[in-house]
N, C-alpha and C. Protein backbone atom coordinates (compact mmCIF):
# COMPACT_ATOMS: atom_id res chain seq x y z
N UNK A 1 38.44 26.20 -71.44
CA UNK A 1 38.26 24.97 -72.21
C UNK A 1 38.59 23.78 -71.33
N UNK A 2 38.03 22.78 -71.50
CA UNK A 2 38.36 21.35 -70.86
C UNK A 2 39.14 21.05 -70.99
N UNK A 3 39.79 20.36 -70.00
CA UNK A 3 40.83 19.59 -70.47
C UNK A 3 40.83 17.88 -70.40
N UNK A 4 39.60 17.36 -70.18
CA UNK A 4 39.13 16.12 -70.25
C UNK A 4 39.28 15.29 -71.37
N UNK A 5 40.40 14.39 -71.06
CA UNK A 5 40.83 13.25 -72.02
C UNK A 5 39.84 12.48 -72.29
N UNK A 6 39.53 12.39 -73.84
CA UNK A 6 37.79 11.72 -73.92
C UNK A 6 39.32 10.21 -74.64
N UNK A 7 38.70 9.13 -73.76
CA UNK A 7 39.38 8.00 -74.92
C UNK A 7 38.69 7.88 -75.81
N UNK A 8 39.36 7.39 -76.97
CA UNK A 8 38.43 7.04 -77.76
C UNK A 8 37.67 5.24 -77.91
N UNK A 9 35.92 5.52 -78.65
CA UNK A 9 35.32 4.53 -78.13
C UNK A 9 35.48 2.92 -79.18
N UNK A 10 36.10 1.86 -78.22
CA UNK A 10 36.40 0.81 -78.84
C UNK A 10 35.67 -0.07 -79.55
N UNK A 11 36.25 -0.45 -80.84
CA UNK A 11 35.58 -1.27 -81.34
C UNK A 11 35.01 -2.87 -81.12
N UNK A 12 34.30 -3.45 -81.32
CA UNK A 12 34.13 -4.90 -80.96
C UNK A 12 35.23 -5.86 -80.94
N UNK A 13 35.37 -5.64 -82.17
CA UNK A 13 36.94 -6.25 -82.11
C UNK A 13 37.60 -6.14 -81.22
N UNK A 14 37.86 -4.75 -81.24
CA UNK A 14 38.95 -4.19 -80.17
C UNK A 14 38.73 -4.47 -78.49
N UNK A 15 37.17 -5.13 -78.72
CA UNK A 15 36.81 -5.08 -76.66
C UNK A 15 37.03 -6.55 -76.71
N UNK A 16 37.20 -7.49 -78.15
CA UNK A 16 37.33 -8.87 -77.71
C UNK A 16 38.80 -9.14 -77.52
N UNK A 17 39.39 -8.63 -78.27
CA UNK A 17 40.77 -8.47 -77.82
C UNK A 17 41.08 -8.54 -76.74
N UNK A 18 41.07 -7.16 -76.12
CA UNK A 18 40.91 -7.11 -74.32
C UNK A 18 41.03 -7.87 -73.74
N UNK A 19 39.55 -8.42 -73.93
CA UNK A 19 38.95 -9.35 -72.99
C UNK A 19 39.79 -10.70 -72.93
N UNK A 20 39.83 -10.82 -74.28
CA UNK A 20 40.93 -11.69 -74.29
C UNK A 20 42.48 -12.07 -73.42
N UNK A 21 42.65 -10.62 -73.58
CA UNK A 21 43.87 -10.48 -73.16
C UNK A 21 44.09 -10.19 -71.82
N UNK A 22 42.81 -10.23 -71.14
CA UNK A 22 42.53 -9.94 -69.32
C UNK A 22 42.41 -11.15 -69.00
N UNK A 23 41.56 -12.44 -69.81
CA UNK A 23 41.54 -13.52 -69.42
C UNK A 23 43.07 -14.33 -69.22
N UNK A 24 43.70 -13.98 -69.92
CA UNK A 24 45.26 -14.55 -69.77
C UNK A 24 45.85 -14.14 -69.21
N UNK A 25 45.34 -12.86 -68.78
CA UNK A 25 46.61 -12.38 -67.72
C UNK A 25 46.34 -12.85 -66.52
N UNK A 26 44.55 -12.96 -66.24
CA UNK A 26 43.78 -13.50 -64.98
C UNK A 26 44.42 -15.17 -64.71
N UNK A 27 44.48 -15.78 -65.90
CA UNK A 27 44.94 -17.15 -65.58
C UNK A 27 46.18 -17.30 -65.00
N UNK A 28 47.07 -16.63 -65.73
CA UNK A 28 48.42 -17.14 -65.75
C UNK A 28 48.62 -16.43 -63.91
N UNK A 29 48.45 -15.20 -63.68
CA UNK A 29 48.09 -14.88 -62.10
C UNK A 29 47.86 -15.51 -61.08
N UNK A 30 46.52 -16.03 -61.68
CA UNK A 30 46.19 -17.38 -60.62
C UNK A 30 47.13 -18.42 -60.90
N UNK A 31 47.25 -19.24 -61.96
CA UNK A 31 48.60 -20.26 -62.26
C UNK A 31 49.57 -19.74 -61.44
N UNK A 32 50.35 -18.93 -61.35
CA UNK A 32 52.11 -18.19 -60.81
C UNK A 32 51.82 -18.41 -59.73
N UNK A 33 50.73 -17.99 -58.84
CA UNK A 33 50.30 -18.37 -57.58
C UNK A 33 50.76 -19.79 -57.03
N UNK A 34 49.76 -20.16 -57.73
CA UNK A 34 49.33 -21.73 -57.37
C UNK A 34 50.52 -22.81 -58.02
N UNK A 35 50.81 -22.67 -58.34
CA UNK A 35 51.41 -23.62 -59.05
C UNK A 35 53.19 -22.76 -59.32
N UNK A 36 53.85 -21.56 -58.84
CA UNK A 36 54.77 -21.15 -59.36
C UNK A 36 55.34 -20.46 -60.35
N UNK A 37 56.39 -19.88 -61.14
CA UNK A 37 56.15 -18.94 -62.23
C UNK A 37 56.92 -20.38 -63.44
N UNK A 38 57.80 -21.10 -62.42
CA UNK A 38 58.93 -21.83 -63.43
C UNK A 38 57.77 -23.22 -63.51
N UNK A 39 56.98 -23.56 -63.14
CA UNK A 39 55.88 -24.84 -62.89
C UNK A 39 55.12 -24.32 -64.21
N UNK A 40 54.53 -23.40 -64.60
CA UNK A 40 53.35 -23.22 -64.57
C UNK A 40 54.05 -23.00 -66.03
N UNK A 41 53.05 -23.62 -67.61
CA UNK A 41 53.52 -23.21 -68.82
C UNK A 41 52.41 -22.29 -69.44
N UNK A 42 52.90 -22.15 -70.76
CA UNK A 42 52.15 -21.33 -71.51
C UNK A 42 51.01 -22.24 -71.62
N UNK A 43 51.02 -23.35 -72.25
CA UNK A 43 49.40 -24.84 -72.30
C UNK A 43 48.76 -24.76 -71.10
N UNK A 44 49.51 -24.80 -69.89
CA UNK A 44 48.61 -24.48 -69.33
C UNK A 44 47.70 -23.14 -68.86
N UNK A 45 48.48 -22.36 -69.35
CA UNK A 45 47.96 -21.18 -68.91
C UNK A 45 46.62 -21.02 -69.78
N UNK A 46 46.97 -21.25 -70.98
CA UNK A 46 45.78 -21.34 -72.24
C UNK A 46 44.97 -21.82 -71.58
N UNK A 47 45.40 -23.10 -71.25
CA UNK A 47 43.84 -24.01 -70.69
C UNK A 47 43.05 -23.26 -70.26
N UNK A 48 43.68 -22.43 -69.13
CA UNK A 48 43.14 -22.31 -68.02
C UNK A 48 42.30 -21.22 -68.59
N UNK A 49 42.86 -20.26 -69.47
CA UNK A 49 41.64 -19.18 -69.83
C UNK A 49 40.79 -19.29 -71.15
N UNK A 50 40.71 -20.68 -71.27
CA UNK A 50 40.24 -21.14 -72.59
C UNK A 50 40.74 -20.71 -74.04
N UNK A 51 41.94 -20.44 -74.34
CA UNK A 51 41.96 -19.99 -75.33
C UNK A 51 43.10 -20.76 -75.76
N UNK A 52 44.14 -20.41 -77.78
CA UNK A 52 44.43 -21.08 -78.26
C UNK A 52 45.97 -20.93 -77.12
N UNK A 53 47.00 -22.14 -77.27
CA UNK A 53 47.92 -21.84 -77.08
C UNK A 53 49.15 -21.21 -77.89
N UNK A 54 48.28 -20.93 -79.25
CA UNK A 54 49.30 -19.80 -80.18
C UNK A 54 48.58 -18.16 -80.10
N UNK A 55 47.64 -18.36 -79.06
CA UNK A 55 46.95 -17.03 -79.18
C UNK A 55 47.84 -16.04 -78.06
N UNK A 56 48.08 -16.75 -77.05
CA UNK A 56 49.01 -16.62 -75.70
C UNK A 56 50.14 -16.08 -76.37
N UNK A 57 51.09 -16.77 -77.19
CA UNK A 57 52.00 -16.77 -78.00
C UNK A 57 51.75 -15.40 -78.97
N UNK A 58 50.72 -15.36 -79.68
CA UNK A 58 50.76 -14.10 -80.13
C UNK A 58 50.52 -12.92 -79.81
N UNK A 59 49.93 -12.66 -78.45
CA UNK A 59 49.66 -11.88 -77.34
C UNK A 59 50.81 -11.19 -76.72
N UNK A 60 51.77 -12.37 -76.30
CA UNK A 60 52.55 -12.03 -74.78
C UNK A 60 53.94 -12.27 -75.42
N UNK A 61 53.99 -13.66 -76.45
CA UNK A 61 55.18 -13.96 -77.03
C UNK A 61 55.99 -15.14 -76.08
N UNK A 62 55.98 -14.82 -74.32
CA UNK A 62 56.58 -15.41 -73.54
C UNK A 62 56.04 -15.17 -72.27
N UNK A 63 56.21 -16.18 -71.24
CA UNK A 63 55.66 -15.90 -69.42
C UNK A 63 56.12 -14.84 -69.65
N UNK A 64 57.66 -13.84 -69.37
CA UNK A 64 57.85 -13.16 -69.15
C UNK A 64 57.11 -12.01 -69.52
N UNK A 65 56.46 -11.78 -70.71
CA UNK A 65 55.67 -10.86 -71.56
C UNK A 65 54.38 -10.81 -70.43
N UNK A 66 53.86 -12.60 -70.54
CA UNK A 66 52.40 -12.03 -69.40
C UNK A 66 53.21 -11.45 -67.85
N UNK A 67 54.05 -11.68 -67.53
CA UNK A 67 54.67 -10.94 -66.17
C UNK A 67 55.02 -9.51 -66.22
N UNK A 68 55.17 -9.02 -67.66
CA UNK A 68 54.96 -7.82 -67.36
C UNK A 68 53.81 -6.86 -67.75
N UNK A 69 52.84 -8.12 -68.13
CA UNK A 69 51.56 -7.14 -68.23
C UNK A 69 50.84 -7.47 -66.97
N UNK A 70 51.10 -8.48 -66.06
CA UNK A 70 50.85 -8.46 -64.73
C UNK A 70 50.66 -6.79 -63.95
N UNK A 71 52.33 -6.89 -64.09
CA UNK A 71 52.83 -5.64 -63.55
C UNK A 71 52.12 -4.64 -63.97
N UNK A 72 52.05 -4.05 -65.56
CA UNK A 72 51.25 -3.09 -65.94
C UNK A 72 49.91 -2.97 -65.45
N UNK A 73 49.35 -3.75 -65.43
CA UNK A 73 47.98 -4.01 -64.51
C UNK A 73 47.61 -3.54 -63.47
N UNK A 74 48.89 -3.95 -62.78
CA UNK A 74 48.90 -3.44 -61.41
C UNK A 74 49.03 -2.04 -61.15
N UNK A 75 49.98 -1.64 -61.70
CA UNK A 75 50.45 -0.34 -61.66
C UNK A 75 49.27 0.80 -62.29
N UNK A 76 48.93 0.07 -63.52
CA UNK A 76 47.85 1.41 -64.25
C UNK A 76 46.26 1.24 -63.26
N UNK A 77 45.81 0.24 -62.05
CA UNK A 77 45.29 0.19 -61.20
C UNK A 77 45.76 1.15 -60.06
N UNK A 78 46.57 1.41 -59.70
CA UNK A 78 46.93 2.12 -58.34
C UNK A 78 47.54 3.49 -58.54
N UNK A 79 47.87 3.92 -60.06
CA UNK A 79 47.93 5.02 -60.63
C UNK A 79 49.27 5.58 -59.67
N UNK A 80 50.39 4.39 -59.36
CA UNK A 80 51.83 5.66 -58.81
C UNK A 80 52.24 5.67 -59.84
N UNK A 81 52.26 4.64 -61.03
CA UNK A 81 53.01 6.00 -61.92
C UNK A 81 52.60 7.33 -62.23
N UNK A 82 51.68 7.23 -62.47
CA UNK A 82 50.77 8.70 -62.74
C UNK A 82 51.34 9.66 -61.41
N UNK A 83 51.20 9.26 -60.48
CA UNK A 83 51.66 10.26 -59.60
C UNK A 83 53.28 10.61 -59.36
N UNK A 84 54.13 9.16 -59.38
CA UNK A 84 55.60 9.80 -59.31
C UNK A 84 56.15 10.68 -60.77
N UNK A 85 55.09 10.41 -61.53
CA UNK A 85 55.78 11.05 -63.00
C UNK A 85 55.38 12.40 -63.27
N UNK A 86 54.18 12.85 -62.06
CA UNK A 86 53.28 14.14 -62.15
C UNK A 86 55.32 15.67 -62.02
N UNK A 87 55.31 16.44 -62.44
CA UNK A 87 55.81 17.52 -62.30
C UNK A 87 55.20 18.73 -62.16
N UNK A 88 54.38 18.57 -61.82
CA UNK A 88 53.47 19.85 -61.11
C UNK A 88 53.59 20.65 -59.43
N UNK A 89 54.75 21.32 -60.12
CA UNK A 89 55.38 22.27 -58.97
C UNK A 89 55.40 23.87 -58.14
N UNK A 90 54.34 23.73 -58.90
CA UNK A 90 52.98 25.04 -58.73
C UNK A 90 51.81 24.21 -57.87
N UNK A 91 51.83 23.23 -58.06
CA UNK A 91 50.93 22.23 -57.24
C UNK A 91 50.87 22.09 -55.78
N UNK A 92 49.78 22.33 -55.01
CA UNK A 92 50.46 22.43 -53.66
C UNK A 92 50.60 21.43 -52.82
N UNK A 93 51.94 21.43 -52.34
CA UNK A 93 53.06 20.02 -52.05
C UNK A 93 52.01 19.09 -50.81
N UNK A 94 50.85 19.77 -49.94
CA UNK A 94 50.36 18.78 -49.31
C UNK A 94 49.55 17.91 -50.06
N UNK A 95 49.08 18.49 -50.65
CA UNK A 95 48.12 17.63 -51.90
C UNK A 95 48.65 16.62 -52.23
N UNK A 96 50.43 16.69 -53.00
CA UNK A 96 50.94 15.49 -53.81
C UNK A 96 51.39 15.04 -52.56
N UNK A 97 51.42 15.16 -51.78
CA UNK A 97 51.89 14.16 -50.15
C UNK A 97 50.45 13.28 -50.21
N UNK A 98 49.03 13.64 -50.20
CA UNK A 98 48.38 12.86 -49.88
C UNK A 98 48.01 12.11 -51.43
N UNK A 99 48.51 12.70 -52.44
CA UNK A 99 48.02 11.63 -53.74
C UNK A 99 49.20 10.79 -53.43
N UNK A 100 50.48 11.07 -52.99
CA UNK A 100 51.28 9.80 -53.15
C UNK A 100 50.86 8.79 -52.10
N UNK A 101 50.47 9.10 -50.92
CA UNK A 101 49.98 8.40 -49.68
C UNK A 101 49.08 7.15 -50.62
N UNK A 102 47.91 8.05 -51.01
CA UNK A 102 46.70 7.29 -51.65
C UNK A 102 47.41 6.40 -52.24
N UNK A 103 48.08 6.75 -53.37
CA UNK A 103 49.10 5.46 -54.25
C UNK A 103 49.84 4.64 -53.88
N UNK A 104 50.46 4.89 -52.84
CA UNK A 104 51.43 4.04 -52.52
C UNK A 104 50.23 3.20 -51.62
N UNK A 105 49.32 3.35 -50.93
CA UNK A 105 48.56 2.62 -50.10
C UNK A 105 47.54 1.41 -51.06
N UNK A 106 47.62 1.97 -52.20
CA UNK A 106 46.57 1.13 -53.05
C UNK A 106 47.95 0.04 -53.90
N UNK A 107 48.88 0.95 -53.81
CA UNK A 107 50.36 -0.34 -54.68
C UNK A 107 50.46 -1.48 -54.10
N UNK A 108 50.83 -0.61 -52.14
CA UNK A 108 50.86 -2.17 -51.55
C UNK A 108 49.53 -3.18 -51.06
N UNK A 109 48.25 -2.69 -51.08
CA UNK A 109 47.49 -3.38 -50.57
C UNK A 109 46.74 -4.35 -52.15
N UNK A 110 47.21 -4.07 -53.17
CA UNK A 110 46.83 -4.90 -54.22
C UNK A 110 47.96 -5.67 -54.78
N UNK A 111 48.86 -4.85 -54.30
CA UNK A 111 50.59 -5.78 -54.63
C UNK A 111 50.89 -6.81 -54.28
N UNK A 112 50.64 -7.47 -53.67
CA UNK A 112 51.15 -8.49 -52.16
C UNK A 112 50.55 -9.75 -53.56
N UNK A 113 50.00 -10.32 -54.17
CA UNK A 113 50.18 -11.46 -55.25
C UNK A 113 50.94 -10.91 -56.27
N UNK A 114 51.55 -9.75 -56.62
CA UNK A 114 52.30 -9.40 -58.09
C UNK A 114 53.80 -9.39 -57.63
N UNK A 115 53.74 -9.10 -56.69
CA UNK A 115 54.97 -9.38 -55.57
C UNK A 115 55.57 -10.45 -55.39
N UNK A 116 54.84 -11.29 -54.88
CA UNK A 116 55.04 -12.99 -54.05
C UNK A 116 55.19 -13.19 -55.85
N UNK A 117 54.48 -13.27 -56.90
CA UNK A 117 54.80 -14.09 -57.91
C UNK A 117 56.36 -12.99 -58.93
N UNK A 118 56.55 -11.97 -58.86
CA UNK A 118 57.97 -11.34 -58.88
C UNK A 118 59.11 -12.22 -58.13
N UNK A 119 58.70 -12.06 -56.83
CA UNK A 119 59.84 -12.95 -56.05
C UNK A 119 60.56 -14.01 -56.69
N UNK A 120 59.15 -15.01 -56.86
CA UNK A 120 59.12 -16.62 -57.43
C UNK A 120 60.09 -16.32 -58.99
N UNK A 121 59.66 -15.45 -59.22
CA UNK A 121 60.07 -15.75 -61.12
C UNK A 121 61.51 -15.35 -61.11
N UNK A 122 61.59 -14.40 -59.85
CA UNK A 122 63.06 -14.04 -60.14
C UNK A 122 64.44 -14.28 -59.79
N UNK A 123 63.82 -15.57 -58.63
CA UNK A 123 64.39 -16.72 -58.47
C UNK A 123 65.41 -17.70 -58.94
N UNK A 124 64.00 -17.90 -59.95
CA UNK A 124 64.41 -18.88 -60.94
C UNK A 124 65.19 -18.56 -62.38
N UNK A 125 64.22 -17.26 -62.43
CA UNK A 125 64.69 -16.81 -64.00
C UNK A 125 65.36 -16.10 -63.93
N UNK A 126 66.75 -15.96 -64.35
CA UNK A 126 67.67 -14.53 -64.77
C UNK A 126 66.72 -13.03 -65.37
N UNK A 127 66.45 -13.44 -66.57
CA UNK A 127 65.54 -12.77 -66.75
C UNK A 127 64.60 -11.95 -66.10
N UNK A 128 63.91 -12.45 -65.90
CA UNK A 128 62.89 -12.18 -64.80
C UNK A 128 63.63 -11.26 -63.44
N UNK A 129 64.71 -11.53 -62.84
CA UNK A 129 65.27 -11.02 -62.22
C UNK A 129 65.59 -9.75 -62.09
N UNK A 130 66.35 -9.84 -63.66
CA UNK A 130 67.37 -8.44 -64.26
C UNK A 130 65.68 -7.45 -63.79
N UNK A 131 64.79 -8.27 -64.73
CA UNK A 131 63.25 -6.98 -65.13
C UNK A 131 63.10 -6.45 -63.70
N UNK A 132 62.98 -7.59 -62.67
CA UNK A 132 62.62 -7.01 -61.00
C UNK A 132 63.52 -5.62 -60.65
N UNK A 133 64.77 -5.95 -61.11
CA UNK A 133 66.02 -4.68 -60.56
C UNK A 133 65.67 -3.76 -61.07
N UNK A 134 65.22 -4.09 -62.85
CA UNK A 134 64.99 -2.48 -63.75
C UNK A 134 63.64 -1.90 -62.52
N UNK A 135 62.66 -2.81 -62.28
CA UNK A 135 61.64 -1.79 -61.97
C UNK A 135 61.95 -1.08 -60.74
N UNK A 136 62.67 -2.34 -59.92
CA UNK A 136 63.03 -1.19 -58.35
C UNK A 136 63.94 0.11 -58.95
N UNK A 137 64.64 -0.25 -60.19
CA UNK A 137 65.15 0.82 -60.06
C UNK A 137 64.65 2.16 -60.87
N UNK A 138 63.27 1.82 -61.43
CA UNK A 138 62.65 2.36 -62.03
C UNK A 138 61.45 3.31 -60.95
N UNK A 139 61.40 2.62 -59.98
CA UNK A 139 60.83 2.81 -58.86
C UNK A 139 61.49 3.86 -57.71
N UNK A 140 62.50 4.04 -57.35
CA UNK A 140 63.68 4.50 -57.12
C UNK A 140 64.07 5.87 -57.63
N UNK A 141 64.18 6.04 -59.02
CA UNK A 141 64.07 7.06 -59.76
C UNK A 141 62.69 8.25 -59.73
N UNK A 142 61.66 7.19 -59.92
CA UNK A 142 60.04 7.83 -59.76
C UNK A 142 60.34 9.17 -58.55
N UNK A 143 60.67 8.12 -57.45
CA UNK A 143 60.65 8.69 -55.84
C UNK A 143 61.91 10.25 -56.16
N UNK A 144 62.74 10.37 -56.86
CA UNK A 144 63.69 10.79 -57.03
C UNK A 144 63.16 12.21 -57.95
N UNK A 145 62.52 11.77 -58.45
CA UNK A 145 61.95 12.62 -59.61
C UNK A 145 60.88 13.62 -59.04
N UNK A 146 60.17 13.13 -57.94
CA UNK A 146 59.05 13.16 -57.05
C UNK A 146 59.56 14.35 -55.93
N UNK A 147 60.68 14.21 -55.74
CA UNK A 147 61.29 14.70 -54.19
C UNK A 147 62.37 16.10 -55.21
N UNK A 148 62.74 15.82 -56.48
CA UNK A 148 63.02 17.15 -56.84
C UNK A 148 62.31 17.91 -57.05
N UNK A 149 60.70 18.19 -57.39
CA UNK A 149 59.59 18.74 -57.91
C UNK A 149 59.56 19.19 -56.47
N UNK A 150 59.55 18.72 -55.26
CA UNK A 150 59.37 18.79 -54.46
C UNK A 150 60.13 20.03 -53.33
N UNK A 151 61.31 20.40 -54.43
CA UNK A 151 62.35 20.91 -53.47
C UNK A 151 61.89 22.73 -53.01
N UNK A 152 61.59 23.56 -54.03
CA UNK A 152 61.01 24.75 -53.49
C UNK A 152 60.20 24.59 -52.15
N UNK A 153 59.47 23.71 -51.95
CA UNK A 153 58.69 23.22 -51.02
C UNK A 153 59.30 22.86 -49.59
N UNK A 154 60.23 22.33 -49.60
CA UNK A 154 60.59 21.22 -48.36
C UNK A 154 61.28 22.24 -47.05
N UNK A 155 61.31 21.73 -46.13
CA UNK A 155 61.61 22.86 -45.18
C UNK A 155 62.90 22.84 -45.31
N UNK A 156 63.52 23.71 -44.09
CA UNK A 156 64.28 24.83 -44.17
C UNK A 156 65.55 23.38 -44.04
N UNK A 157 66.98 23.38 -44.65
CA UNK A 157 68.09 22.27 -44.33
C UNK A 157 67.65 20.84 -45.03
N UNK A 158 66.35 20.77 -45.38
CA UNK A 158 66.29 19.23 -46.03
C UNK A 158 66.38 19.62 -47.56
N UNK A 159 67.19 18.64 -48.71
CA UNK A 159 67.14 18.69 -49.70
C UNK A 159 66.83 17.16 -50.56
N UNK A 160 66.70 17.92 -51.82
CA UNK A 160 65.89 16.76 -52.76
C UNK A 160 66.82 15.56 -52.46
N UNK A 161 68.06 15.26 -52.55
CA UNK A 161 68.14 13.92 -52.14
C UNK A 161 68.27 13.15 -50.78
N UNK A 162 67.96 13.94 -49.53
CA UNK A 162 67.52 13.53 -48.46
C UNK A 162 65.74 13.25 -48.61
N UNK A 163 65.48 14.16 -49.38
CA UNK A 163 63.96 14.30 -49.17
C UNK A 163 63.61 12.18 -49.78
N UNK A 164 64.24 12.53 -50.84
CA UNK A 164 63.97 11.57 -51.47
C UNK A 164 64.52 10.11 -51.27
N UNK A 165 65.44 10.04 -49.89
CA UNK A 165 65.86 9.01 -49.15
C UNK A 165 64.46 8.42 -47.64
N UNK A 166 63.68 9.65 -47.42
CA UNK A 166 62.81 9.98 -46.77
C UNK A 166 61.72 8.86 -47.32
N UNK A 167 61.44 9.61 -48.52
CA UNK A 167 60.15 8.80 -49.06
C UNK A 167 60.13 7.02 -49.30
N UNK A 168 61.56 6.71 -49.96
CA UNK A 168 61.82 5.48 -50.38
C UNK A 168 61.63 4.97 -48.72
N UNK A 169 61.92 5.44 -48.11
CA UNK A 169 62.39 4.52 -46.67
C UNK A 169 60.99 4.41 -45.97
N UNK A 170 60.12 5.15 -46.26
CA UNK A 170 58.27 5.03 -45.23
C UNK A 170 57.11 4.78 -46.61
N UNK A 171 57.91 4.68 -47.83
CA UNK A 171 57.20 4.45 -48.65
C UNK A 171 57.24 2.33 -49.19
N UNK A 172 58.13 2.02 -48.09
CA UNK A 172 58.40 0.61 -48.72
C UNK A 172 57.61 -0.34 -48.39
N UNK A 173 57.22 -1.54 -48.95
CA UNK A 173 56.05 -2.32 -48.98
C UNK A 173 56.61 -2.89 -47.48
N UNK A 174 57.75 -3.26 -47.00
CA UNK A 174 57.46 -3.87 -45.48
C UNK A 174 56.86 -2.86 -44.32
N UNK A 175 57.14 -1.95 -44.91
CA UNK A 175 56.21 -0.93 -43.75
C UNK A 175 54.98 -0.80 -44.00
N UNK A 176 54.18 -1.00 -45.24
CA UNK A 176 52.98 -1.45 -45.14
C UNK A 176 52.60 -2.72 -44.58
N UNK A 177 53.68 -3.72 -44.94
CA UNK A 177 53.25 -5.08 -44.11
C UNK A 177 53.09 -4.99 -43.04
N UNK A 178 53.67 -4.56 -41.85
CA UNK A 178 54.20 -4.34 -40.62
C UNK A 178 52.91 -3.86 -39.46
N UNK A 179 52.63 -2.86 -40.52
CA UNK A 179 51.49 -1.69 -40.04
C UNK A 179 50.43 -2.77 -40.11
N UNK A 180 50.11 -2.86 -41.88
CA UNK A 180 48.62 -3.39 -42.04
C UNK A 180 48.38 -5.09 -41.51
N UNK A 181 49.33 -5.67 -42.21
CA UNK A 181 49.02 -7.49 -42.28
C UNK A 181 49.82 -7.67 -40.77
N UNK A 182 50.55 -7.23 -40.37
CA UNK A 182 51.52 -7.71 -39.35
C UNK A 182 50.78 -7.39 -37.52
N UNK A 183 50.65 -5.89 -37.82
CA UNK A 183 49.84 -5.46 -37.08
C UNK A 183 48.49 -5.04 -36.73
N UNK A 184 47.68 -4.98 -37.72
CA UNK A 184 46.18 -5.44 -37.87
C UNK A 184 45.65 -3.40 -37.94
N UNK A 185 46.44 -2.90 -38.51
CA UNK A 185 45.79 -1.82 -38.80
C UNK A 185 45.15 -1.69 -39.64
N UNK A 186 44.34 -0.88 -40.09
CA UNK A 186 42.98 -0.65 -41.50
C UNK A 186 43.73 0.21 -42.66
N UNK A 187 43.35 -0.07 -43.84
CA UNK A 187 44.32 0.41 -44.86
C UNK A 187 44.08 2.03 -44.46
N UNK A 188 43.17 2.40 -44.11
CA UNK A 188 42.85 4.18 -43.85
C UNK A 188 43.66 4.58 -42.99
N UNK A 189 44.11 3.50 -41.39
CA UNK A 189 44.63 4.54 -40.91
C UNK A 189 45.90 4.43 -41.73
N UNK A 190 46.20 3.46 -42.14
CA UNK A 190 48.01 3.46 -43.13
C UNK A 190 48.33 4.65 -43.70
N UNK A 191 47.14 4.79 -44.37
CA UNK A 191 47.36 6.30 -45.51
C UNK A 191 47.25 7.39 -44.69
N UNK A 192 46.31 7.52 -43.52
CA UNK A 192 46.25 8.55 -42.47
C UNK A 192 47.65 8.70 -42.05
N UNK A 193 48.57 7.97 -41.64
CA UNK A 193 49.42 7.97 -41.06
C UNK A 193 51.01 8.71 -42.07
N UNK A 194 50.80 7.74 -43.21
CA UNK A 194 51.67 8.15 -44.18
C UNK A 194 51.67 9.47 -44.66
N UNK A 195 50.19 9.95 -44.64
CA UNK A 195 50.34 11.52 -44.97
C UNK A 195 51.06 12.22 -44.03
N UNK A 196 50.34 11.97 -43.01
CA UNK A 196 51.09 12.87 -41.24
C UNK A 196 52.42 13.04 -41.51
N UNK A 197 53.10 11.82 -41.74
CA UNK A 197 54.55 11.60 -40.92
C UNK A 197 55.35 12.25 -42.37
N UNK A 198 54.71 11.91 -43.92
CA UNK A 198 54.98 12.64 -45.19
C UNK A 198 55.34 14.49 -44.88
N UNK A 199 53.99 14.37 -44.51
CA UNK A 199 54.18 15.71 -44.08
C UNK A 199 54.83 16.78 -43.13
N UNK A 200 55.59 16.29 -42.10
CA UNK A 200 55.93 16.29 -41.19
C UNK A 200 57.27 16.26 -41.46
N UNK A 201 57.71 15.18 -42.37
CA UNK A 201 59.20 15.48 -42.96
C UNK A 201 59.59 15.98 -43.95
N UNK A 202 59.24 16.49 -44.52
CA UNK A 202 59.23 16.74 -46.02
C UNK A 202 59.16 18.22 -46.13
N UNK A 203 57.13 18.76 -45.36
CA UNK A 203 57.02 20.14 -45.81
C UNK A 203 57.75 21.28 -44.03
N UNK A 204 57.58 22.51 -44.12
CA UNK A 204 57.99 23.01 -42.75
C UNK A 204 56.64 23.09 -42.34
N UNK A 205 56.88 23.34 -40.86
CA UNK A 205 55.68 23.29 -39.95
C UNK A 205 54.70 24.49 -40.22
């Protein structure tokens, strides 16, 4: 039998919604950019995606609300949650070395504006701040969760919380900077590379 998740198919309503609700997230994105997270208001954000400024309000509730559907955006795009949350330990461990590669290579190369506008907000806003810590440390955990599934697997003297000191440390967005924006490498060889050296520490030879 299949096991193919059919979603189910949305109503009109339901796709204006959406749409709706992509246009505001698209604005306020570009706004946080351009203009800052503490600059930039809800009126204008409306403006900017044509819609009411109680619609924003009934949507998001607060910036902070569109900042974390920013984030969600991002994330349900590059699919690491899906992968640090996978527990499939019958699964064979080079495989989830190169799905995490893939993920983590698509986090940081679409991250770098959800990032720079994280920074900005968390700056300024307490709030905003505390949310940045929950996710690193939500992030943190993933990797943790990732590297115990991992442990039947790993060679001979390394264990799940070395393993998983391993990953956080070649999995972090300045080592994608470094590589890709800093040093002018191609996102392929990044992920080429991340698998290798993944693999290399993690599984035995």
């Amino acid at each position: 039998m299949s096991n193919v998740n059919i979603q189910p198919k949305l109503t009109h309503r339901q796709k204006q919604a959406q749409a709706t609700r992509n246009m505001i997230v698209s604005a306020a994105q570009a706004l946080f950019l351009e203009q800052g997270y503490i600059c930039t208001t809800i009126e204008t954000i409306a403006e900017r995606a044509g819609v009411a400024t109680s619609t924003v309000y009934a949507i998001f509730g607060s910036k902070r609300g569109i900042l974390r559907a920013i984030r969600d955006s991002w994330h349900e795009r590059t699919h690491i949650r899906e992968v640090l949350a996978s527990d499939q330990q019958s699964a064979n461990p080079a495989e989830r070395l190169e799905q995490l590669a893939a993920a983590t290579r698509r986090q940081w190369e679409m991250g770098a504006e959800v990032t720079a506008i994280y920074t900005g907000a968390a700056a300024a806003d307490p709030r905003a701040a505390a949310e940045l810590t929950q996710a690193l440390t939500g992030r943190r955990q993933g990797l943790q969760n990732f590297a115990n599934s991992l442990e039947p697997f790993l060679r001979s003297g390394l264990d799940a919380p070395h393993a998983a000191a391993i990953l956080q440390a070649l999995c972090m967005p300045e080592v994608f900077d470094q590589l890709v924006r800093h040093s002018g490498w191609l996102v392929d060889e990044y992920q080429s590379w991340l698998v290798e050296i993944l693999t290399r520490e993690l599984l035995p030879a």
